[in-house]
C-alpha atoms as a PDB file:
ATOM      1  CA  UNK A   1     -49.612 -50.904 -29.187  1.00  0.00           C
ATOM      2  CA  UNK A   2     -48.037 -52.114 -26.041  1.00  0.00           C
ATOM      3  CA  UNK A   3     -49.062 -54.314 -23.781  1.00  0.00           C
ATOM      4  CA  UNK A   4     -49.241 -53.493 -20.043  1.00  0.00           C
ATOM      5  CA  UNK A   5     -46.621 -56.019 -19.229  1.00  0.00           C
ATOM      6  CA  UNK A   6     -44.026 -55.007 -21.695  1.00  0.00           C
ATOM      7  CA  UNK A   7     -44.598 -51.246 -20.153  1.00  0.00           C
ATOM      8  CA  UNK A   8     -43.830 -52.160 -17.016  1.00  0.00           C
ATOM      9  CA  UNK A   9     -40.592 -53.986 -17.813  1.00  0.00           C
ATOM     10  CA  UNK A  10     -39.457 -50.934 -19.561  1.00  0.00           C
ATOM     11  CA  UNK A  11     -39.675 -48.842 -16.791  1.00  0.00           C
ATOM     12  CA  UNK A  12     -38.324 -51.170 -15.237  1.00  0.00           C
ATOM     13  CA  UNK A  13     -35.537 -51.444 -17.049  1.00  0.00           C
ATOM     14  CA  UNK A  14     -35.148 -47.494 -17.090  1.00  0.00           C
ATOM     15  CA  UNK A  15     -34.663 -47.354 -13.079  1.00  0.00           C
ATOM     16  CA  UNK A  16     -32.335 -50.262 -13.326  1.00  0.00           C
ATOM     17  CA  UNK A  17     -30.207 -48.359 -15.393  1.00  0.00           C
ATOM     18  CA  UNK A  18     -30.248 -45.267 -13.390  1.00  0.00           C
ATOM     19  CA  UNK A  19     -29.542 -46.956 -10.405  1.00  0.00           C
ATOM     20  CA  UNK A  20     -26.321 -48.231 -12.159  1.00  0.00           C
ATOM     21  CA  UNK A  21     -24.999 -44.585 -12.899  1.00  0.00           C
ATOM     22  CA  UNK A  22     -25.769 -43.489  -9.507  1.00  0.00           C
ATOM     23  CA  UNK A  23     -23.544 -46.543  -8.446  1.00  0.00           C
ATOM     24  CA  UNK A  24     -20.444 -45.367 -10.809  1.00  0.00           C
ATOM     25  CA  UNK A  25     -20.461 -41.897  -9.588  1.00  0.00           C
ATOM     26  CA  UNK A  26     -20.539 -42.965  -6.509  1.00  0.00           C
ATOM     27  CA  UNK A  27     -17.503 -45.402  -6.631  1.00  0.00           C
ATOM     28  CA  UNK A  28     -15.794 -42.421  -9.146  1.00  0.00           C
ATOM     29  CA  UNK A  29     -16.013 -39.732  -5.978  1.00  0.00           C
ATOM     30  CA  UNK A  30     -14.736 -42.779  -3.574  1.00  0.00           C
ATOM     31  CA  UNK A  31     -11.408 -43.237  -5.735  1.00  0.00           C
ATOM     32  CA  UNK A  32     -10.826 -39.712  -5.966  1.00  0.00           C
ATOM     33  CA  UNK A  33     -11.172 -38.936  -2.275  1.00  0.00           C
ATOM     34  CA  UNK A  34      -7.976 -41.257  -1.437  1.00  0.00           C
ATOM     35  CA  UNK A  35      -5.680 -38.520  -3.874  1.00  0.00           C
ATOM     36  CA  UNK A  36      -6.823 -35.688  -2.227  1.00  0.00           C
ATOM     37  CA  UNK A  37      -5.711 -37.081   1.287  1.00  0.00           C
ATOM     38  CA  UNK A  38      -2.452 -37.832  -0.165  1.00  0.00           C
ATOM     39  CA  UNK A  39      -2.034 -34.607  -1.860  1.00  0.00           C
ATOM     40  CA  UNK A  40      -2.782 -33.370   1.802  1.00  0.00           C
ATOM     41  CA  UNK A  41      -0.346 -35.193   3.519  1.00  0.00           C
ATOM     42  CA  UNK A  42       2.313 -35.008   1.062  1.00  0.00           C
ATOM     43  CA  UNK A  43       1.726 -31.121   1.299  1.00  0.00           C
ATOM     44  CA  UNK A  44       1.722 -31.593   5.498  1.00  0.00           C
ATOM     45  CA  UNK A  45       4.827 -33.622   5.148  1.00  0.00           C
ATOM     46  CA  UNK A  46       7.076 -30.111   2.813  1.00  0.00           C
ATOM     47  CA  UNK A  47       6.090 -27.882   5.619  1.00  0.00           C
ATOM     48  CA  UNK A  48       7.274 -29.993   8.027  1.00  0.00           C
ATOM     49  CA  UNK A  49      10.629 -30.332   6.170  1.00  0.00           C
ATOM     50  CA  UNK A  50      10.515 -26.773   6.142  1.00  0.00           C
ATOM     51  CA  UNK A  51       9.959 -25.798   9.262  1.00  0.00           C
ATOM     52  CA  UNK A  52      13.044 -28.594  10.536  1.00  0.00           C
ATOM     53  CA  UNK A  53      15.868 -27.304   7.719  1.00  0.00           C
ATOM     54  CA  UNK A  54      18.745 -25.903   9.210  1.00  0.00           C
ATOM     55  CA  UNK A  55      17.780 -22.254   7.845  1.00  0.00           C
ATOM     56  CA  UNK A  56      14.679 -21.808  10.971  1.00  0.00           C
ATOM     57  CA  UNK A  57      15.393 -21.338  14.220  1.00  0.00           C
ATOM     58  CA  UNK A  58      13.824 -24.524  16.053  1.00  0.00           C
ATOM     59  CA  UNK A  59      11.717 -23.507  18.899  1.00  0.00           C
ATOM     60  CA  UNK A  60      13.929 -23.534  22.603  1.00  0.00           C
ATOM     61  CA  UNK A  61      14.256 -26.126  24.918  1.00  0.00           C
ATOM     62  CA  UNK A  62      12.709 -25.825  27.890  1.00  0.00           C
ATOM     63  CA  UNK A  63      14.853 -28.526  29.862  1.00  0.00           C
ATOM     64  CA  UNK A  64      17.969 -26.671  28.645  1.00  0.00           C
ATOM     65  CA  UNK A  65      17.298 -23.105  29.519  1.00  0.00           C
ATOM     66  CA  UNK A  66      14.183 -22.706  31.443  1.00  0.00           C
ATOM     67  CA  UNK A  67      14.881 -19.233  32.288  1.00  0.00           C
ATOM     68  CA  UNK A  68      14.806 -18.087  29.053  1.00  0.00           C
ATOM     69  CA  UNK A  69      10.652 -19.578  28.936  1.00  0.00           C
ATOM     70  CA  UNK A  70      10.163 -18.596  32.759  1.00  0.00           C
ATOM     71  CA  UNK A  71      11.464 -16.689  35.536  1.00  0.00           C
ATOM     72  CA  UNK A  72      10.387 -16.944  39.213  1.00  0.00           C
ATOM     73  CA  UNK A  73       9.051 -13.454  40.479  1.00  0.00           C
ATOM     74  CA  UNK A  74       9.621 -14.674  43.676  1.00  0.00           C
ATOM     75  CA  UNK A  75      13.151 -15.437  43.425  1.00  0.00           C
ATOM     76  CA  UNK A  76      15.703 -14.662  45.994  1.00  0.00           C
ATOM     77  CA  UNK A  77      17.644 -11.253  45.212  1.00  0.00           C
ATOM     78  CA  UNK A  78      21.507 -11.944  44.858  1.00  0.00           C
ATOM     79  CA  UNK A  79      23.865 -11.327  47.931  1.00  0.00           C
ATOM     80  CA  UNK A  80      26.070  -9.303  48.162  1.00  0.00           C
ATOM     81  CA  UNK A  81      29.106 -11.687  48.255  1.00  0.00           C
ATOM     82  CA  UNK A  82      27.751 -12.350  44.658  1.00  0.00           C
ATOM     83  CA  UNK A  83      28.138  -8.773  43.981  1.00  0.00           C
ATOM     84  CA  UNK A  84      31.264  -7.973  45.416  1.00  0.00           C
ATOM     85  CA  UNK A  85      33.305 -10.837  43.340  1.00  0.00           C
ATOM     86  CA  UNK A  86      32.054  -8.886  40.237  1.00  0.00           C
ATOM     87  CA  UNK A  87      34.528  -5.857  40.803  1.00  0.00           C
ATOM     88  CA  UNK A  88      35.128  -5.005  37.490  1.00  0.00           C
ATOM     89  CA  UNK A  89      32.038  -2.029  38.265  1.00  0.00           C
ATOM     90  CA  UNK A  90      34.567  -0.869  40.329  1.00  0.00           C
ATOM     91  CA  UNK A  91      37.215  -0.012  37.970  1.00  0.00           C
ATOM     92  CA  UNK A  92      35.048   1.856  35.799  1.00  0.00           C
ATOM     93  CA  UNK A  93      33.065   4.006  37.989  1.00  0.00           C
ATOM     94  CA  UNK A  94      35.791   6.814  38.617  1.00  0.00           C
ATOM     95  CA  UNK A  95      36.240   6.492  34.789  1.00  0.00           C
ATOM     96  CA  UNK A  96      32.654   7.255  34.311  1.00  0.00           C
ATOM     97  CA  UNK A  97      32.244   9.831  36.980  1.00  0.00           C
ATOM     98  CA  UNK A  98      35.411  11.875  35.879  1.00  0.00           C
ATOM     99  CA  UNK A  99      34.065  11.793  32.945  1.00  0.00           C
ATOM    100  CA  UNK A 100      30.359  13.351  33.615  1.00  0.00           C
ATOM    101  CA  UNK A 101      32.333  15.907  35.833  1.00  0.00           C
ATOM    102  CA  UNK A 102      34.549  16.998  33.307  1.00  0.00           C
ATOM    103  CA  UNK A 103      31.754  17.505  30.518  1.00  0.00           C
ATOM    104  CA  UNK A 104      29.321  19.296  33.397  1.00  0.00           C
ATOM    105  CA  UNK A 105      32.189  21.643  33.470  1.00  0.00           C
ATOM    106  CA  UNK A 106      33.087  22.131  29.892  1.00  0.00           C
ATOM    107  CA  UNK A 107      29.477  22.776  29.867  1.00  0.00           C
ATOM    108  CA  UNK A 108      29.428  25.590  32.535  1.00  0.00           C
ATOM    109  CA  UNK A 109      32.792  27.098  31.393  1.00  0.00           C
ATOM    110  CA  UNK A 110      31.272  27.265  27.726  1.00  0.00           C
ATOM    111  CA  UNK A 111      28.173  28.983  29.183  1.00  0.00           C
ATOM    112  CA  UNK A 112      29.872  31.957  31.208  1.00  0.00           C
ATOM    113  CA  UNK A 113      32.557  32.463  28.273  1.00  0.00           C
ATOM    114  CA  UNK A 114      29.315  32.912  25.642  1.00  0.00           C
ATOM    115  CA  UNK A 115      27.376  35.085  28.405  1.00  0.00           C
ATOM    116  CA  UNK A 116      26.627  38.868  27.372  1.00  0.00           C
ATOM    117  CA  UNK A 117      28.860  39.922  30.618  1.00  0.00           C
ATOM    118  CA  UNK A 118      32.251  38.422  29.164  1.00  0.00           C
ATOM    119  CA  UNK A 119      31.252  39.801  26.061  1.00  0.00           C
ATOM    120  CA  UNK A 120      30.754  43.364  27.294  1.00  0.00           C
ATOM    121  CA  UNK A 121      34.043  42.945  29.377  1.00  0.00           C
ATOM    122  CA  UNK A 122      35.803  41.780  26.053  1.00  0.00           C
ATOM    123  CA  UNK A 123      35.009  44.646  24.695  1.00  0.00           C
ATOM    124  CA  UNK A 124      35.228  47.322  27.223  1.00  0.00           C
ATOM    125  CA  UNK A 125      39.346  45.558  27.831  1.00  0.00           C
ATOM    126  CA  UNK A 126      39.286  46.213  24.018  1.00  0.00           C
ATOM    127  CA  UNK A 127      38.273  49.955  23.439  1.00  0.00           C
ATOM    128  CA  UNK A 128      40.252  51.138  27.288  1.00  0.00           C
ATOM    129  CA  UNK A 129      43.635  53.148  26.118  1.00  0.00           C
ATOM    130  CA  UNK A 130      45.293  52.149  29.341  1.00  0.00           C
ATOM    131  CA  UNK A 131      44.410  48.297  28.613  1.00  0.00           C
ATOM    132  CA  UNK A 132      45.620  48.739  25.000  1.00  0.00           C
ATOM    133  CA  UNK A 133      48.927  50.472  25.991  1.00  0.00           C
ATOM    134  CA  UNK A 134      49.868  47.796  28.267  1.00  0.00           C
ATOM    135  CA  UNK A 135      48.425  44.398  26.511  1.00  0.00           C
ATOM    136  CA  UNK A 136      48.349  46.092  22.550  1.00  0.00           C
ATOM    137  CA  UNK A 137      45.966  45.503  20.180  1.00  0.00           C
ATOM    138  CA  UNK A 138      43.373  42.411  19.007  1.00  0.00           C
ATOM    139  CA  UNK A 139      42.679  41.970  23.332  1.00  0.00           C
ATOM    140  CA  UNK A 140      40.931  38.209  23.553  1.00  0.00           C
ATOM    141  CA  UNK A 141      41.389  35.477  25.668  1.00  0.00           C
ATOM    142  CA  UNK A 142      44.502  33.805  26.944  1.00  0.00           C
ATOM    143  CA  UNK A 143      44.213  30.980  25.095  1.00  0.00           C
ATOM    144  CA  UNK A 144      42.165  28.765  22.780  1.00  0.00           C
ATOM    145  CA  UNK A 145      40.416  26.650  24.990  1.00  0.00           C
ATOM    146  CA  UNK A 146      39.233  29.987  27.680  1.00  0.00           C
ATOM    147  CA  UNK A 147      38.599  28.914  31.304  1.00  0.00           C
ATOM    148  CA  UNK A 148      36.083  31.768  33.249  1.00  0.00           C
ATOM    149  CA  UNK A 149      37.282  31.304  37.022  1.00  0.00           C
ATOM    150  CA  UNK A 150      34.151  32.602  39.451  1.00  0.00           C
ATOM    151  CA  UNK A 151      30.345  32.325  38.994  1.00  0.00           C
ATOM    152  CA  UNK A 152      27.906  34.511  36.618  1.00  0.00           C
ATOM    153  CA  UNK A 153      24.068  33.951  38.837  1.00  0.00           C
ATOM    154  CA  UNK A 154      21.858  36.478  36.627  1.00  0.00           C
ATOM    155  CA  UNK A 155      18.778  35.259  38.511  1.00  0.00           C
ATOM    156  CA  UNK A 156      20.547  36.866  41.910  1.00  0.00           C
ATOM    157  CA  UNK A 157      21.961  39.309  40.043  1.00  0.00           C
ATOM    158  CA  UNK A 158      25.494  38.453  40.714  1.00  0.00           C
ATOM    159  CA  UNK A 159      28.813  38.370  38.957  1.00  0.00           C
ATOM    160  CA  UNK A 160      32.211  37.727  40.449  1.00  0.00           C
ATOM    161  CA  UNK A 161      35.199  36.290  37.777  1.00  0.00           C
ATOM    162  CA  UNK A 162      38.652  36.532  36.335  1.00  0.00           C
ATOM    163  CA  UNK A 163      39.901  35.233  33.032  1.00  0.00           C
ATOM    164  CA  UNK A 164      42.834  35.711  31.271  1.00  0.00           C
ATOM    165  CA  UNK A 165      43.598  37.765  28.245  1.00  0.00           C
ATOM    166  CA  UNK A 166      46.563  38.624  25.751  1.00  0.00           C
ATOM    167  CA  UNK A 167      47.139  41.036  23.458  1.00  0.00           C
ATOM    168  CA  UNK A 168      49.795  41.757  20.814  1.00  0.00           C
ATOM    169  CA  UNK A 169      52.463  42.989  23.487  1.00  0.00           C
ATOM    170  CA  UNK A 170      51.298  41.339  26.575  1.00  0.00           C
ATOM    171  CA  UNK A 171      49.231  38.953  28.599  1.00  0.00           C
ATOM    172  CA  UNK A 172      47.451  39.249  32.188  1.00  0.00           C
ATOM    173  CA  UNK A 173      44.210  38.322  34.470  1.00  0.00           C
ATOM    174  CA  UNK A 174      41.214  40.328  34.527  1.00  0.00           C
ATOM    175  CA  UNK A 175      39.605  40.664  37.361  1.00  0.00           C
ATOM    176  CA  UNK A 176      35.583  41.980  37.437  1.00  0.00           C
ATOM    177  CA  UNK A 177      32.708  42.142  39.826  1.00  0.00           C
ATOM    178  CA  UNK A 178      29.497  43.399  39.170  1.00  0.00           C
ATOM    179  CA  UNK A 179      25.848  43.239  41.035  1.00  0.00           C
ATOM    180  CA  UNK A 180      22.623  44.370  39.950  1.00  0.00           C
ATOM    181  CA  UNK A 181      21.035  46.775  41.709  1.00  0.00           C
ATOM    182  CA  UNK A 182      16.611  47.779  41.908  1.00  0.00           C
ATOM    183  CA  UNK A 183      15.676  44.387  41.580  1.00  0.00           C
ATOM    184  CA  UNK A 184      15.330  41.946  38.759  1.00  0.00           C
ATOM    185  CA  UNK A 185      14.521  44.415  36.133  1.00  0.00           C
ATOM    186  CA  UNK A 186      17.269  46.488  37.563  1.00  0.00           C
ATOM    187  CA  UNK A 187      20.823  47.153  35.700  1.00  0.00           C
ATOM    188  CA  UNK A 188      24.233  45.327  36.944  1.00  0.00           C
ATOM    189  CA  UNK A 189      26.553  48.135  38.328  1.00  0.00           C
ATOM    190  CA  UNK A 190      30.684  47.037  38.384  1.00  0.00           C
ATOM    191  CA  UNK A 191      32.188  47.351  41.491  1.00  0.00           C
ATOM    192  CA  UNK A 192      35.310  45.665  40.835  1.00  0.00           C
ATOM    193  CA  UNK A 193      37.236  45.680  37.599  1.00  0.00           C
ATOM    194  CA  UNK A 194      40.822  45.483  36.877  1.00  0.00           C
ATOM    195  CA  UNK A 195      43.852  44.089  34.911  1.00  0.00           C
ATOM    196  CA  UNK A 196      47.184  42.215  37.111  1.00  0.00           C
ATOM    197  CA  UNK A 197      49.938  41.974  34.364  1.00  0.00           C
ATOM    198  CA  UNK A 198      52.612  39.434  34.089  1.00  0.00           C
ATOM    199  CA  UNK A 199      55.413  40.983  36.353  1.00  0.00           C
ATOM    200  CA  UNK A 200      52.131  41.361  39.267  1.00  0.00           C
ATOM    201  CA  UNK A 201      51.061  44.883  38.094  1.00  0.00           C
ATOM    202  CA  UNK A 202      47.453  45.457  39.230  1.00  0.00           C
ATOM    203  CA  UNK A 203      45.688  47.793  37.176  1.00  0.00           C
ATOM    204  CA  UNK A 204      42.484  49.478  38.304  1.00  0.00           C
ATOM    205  CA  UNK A 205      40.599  49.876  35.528  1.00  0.00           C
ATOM    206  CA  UNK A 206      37.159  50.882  37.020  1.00  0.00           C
ATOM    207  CA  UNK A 207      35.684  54.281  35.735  1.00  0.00           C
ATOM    208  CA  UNK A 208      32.214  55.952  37.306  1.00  0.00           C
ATOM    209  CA  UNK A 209      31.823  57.643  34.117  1.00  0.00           C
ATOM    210  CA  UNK A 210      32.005  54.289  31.897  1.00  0.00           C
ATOM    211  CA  UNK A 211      30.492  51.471  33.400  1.00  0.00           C
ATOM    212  CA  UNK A 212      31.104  47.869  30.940  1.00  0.00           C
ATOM    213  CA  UNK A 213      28.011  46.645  31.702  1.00  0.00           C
ATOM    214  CA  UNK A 214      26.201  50.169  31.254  1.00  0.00           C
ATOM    215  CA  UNK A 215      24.235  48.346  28.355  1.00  0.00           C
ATOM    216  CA  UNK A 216      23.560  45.250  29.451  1.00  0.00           C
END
Protein backbone atom coordinates (compact mmCIF):
# COMPACT_ATOMS: atom_id res chain seq x y z
CA UNK A 1 0.00 0.00 0.00
CA UNK A 2 0.90 3.59 -0.41
CA UNK A 3 2.13 5.80 1.73
CA UNK A 4 0.49 9.21 2.34
CA UNK A 5 3.44 11.02 0.97
CA UNK A 6 3.83 9.19 -2.25
CA UNK A 7 -0.18 9.97 -2.71
CA UNK A 8 0.21 13.30 -2.49
CA UNK A 9 3.05 13.64 -4.99
CA UNK A 10 0.95 11.82 -7.43
CA UNK A 11 -1.67 14.11 -7.40
CA UNK A 12 0.55 16.28 -7.54
CA UNK A 13 2.04 15.31 -10.36
CA UNK A 14 -1.50 14.80 -12.08
CA UNK A 15 -2.37 18.73 -11.79
CA UNK A 16 1.08 19.52 -12.97
CA UNK A 17 0.42 17.82 -15.99
CA UNK A 18 -2.91 19.27 -16.62
CA UNK A 19 -1.79 22.55 -16.10
CA UNK A 20 0.75 21.89 -18.97
CA UNK A 21 -2.07 21.00 -21.58
CA UNK A 22 -4.07 23.88 -20.59
CA UNK A 23 -0.81 25.91 -21.37
CA UNK A 24 -0.44 24.29 -25.08
CA UNK A 25 -3.94 24.95 -26.02
CA UNK A 26 -3.65 28.02 -24.98
CA UNK A 27 -0.45 29.04 -26.95
CA UNK A 28 -2.15 26.65 -30.04
CA UNK A 29 -5.41 29.23 -30.15
CA UNK A 30 -2.73 32.30 -29.80
CA UNK A 31 -0.83 31.16 -33.12
CA UNK A 32 -3.87 30.58 -34.91
CA UNK A 33 -5.51 33.90 -34.14
CA UNK A 34 -2.58 35.86 -36.11
CA UNK A 35 -3.89 33.73 -39.64
CA UNK A 36 -7.23 34.60 -39.24
CA UNK A 37 -6.38 38.45 -39.09
CA UNK A 38 -4.38 38.01 -42.11
CA UNK A 39 -6.87 36.03 -43.94
CA UNK A 40 -9.06 39.16 -42.96
CA UNK A 41 -7.01 41.69 -44.23
CA UNK A 42 -5.84 40.00 -47.22
CA UNK A 43 -9.68 39.52 -47.97
CA UNK A 44 -10.17 43.59 -46.98
CA UNK A 45 -7.28 44.36 -49.20
CA UNK A 46 -9.34 42.20 -52.93
CA UNK A 47 -12.33 44.30 -52.25
CA UNK A 48 -10.55 47.21 -52.13
CA UNK A 49 -8.81 46.35 -55.46
CA UNK A 50 -12.14 45.78 -56.59
CA UNK A 51 -13.90 48.48 -55.80
CA UNK A 52 -10.67 50.90 -57.42
CA UNK A 53 -10.39 48.75 -61.01
CA UNK A 54 -11.15 50.71 -63.84
CA UNK A 55 -14.53 48.63 -64.48
CA UNK A 56 -16.57 50.75 -61.17
CA UNK A 57 -17.51 53.97 -61.36
CA UNK A 58 -15.43 55.78 -58.46
CA UNK A 59 -17.64 57.81 -56.32
CA UNK A 60 -17.77 61.92 -57.61
CA UNK A 61 -15.78 64.59 -56.56
CA UNK A 62 -17.18 66.99 -54.66
CA UNK A 63 -14.47 69.81 -55.32
CA UNK A 64 -14.98 69.19 -59.06
CA UNK A 65 -18.69 69.33 -59.50
CA UNK A 66 -20.42 70.31 -56.40
CA UNK A 67 -23.62 70.80 -58.07
CA UNK A 68 -23.99 67.52 -59.03
CA UNK A 69 -23.83 66.55 -54.72
CA UNK A 70 -25.73 69.94 -53.86
CA UNK A 71 -27.72 72.65 -55.17
CA UNK A 72 -28.63 75.92 -53.37
CA UNK A 73 -32.55 76.28 -53.10
CA UNK A 74 -31.95 79.66 -52.57
CA UNK A 75 -30.13 80.44 -55.60
CA UNK A 76 -30.65 83.44 -57.71
CA UNK A 77 -33.05 82.70 -60.82
CA UNK A 78 -31.17 83.46 -64.20
CA UNK A 79 -31.72 86.92 -65.97
CA UNK A 80 -32.98 87.41 -68.65
CA UNK A 81 -29.88 88.63 -70.60
CA UNK A 82 -28.88 84.94 -69.83
CA UNK A 83 -31.93 83.88 -71.55
CA UNK A 84 -32.05 85.94 -74.41
CA UNK A 85 -28.32 84.90 -75.71
CA UNK A 86 -29.82 81.33 -75.84
CA UNK A 87 -32.01 82.07 -79.04
CA UNK A 88 -31.88 78.94 -80.54
CA UNK A 89 -35.74 78.45 -78.57
CA UNK A 90 -36.52 80.91 -80.89
CA UNK A 91 -35.99 79.21 -84.08
CA UNK A 92 -37.90 76.31 -83.16
CA UNK A 93 -40.97 77.58 -81.65
CA UNK A 94 -42.90 78.48 -84.99
CA UNK A 95 -41.62 74.98 -86.05
CA UNK A 96 -43.30 73.49 -83.11
CA UNK A 97 -46.40 75.56 -83.10
CA UNK A 98 -47.10 75.03 -86.92
CA UNK A 99 -46.78 71.89 -86.24
CA UNK A 100 -49.49 71.35 -83.24
CA UNK A 101 -51.75 73.61 -85.50
CA UNK A 102 -51.54 71.61 -88.40
CA UNK A 103 -52.23 68.15 -86.56
CA UNK A 104 -55.26 70.01 -84.37
CA UNK A 105 -56.60 70.49 -87.80
CA UNK A 106 -55.99 67.23 -89.50
CA UNK A 107 -57.66 66.18 -86.41
CA UNK A 108 -60.88 68.31 -86.81
CA UNK A 109 -61.01 67.87 -90.64
CA UNK A 110 -60.81 63.95 -90.02
CA UNK A 111 -63.66 64.29 -87.48
CA UNK A 112 -66.36 66.24 -89.67
CA UNK A 113 -65.37 64.05 -92.88
CA UNK A 114 -66.18 60.64 -90.58
CA UNK A 115 -69.39 62.46 -89.00
CA UNK A 116 -72.89 60.74 -89.82
CA UNK A 117 -73.92 64.26 -91.60
CA UNK A 118 -71.19 63.96 -94.48
CA UNK A 119 -72.08 60.54 -94.65
CA UNK A 120 -75.81 61.08 -95.17
CA UNK A 121 -74.89 63.98 -97.64
CA UNK A 122 -72.55 61.42 -99.51
CA UNK A 123 -75.14 59.51 -100.03
CA UNK A 124 -78.12 61.59 -100.66
CA UNK A 125 -75.38 63.49 -103.71
CA UNK A 126 -75.16 59.74 -104.63
CA UNK A 127 -78.81 58.38 -105.10
CA UNK A 128 -80.16 62.40 -106.57
CA UNK A 129 -80.75 61.86 -110.60
CA UNK A 130 -80.04 65.52 -111.15
CA UNK A 131 -76.57 65.15 -109.15
CA UNK A 132 -75.82 61.95 -111.12
CA UNK A 133 -76.65 63.50 -114.56
CA UNK A 134 -74.39 66.30 -114.06
CA UNK A 135 -71.28 64.74 -111.91
CA UNK A 136 -72.00 60.69 -113.20
CA UNK A 137 -71.64 57.90 -111.27
CA UNK A 138 -69.29 56.56 -108.06
CA UNK A 139 -70.05 60.57 -106.42
CA UNK A 140 -67.14 60.88 -103.48
CA UNK A 141 -64.93 63.41 -102.54
CA UNK A 142 -62.73 65.67 -104.57
CA UNK A 143 -59.79 64.24 -103.70
CA UNK A 144 -57.83 61.82 -101.51
CA UNK A 145 -56.89 63.79 -98.74
CA UNK A 146 -60.94 65.57 -98.28
CA UNK A 147 -60.93 69.02 -96.62
CA UNK A 148 -64.77 69.82 -94.91
CA UNK A 149 -64.81 73.80 -95.11
CA UNK A 150 -67.50 75.12 -92.20
CA UNK A 151 -68.28 73.74 -88.70
CA UNK A 152 -70.52 70.53 -87.68
CA UNK A 153 -71.64 71.74 -83.53
CA UNK A 154 -74.16 68.69 -82.81
CA UNK A 155 -74.37 69.87 -79.19
CA UNK A 156 -76.09 73.34 -80.70
CA UNK A 157 -77.51 71.57 -83.21
CA UNK A 158 -75.81 73.25 -86.02
CA UNK A 159 -74.34 72.44 -89.39
CA UNK A 160 -73.06 74.83 -91.99
CA UNK A 161 -70.23 73.26 -94.76
CA UNK A 162 -69.10 72.74 -98.30
CA UNK A 163 -66.79 70.09 -99.65
CA UNK A 164 -65.96 69.10 -102.85
CA UNK A 165 -66.96 66.11 -104.85
CA UNK A 166 -66.32 64.37 -108.36
CA UNK A 167 -67.87 61.98 -110.17
CA UNK A 168 -67.16 60.03 -113.37
CA UNK A 169 -68.09 63.10 -115.72
CA UNK A 170 -67.59 65.99 -113.48
CA UNK A 171 -66.45 67.73 -110.36
CA UNK A 172 -68.06 70.66 -108.13
CA UNK A 173 -68.68 72.13 -104.39
CA UNK A 174 -71.45 71.13 -102.32
CA UNK A 175 -72.87 73.37 -100.40
CA UNK A 176 -75.32 72.21 -97.14
CA UNK A 177 -76.86 73.73 -94.09
CA UNK A 178 -78.85 72.09 -91.70
CA UNK A 179 -80.21 72.95 -87.93
CA UNK A 180 -81.99 70.92 -85.57
CA UNK A 181 -85.09 71.84 -84.60
CA UNK A 182 -87.39 70.75 -80.84
CA UNK A 183 -84.45 70.68 -78.88
CA UNK A 184 -81.67 68.25 -78.28
CA UNK A 185 -83.62 65.18 -78.90
CA UNK A 186 -85.03 66.95 -81.86
CA UNK A 187 -84.17 65.99 -85.71
CA UNK A 188 -81.73 68.33 -87.97
CA UNK A 189 -83.94 69.84 -90.80
CA UNK A 190 -81.69 71.12 -94.20
CA UNK A 191 -82.22 74.43 -95.08
CA UNK A 192 -79.57 74.86 -97.50
CA UNK A 193 -78.29 72.26 -99.90
CA UNK A 194 -76.87 72.52 -103.27
CA UNK A 195 -74.23 71.63 -105.96
CA UNK A 196 -71.98 74.86 -107.94
CA UNK A 197 -70.32 72.98 -110.92
CA UNK A 198 -67.10 73.78 -112.56
CA UNK A 199 -68.19 76.44 -115.22
CA UNK A 200 -70.18 78.32 -111.76
CA UNK A 201 -73.51 76.42 -112.22
CA UNK A 202 -75.38 76.49 -108.89
CA UNK A 203 -77.62 73.73 -108.47
CA UNK A 204 -80.39 73.74 -105.89
CA UNK A 205 -80.71 70.54 -104.84
CA UNK A 206 -83.01 70.93 -101.74
CA UNK A 207 -86.32 68.83 -101.81
CA UNK A 208 -89.26 69.20 -98.89
CA UNK A 209 -90.24 65.81 -99.74
CA UNK A 210 -86.59 64.22 -99.18
CA UNK A 211 -84.76 65.67 -96.53
CA UNK A 212 -80.69 64.00 -96.33
CA UNK A 213 -80.65 64.10 -92.92
CA UNK A 214 -84.37 62.70 -92.56
CA UNK A 215 -82.62 59.69 -90.70
CA UNK A 216 -80.20 61.01 -88.80
Amino acid sequence: MLSTNSLRALIRQQQSSRQINILKQSTTTQSLQPSTSSRTFTTTRQSRQVQTSPHHNPAPNPTARPDLLYRDPQRPLPTLASLSSNRRWWRTLPIFVAIITCSALAIFNYQKTNSPIITATLYSLRTNPTVREVLGDEVYFGSKWAWVWGSINLVQGRVDVQFAVKGTKASGMCRFKAKRLGGKSGLFKTTEWSLTTEDGREIQLLDPTRDPLAAV
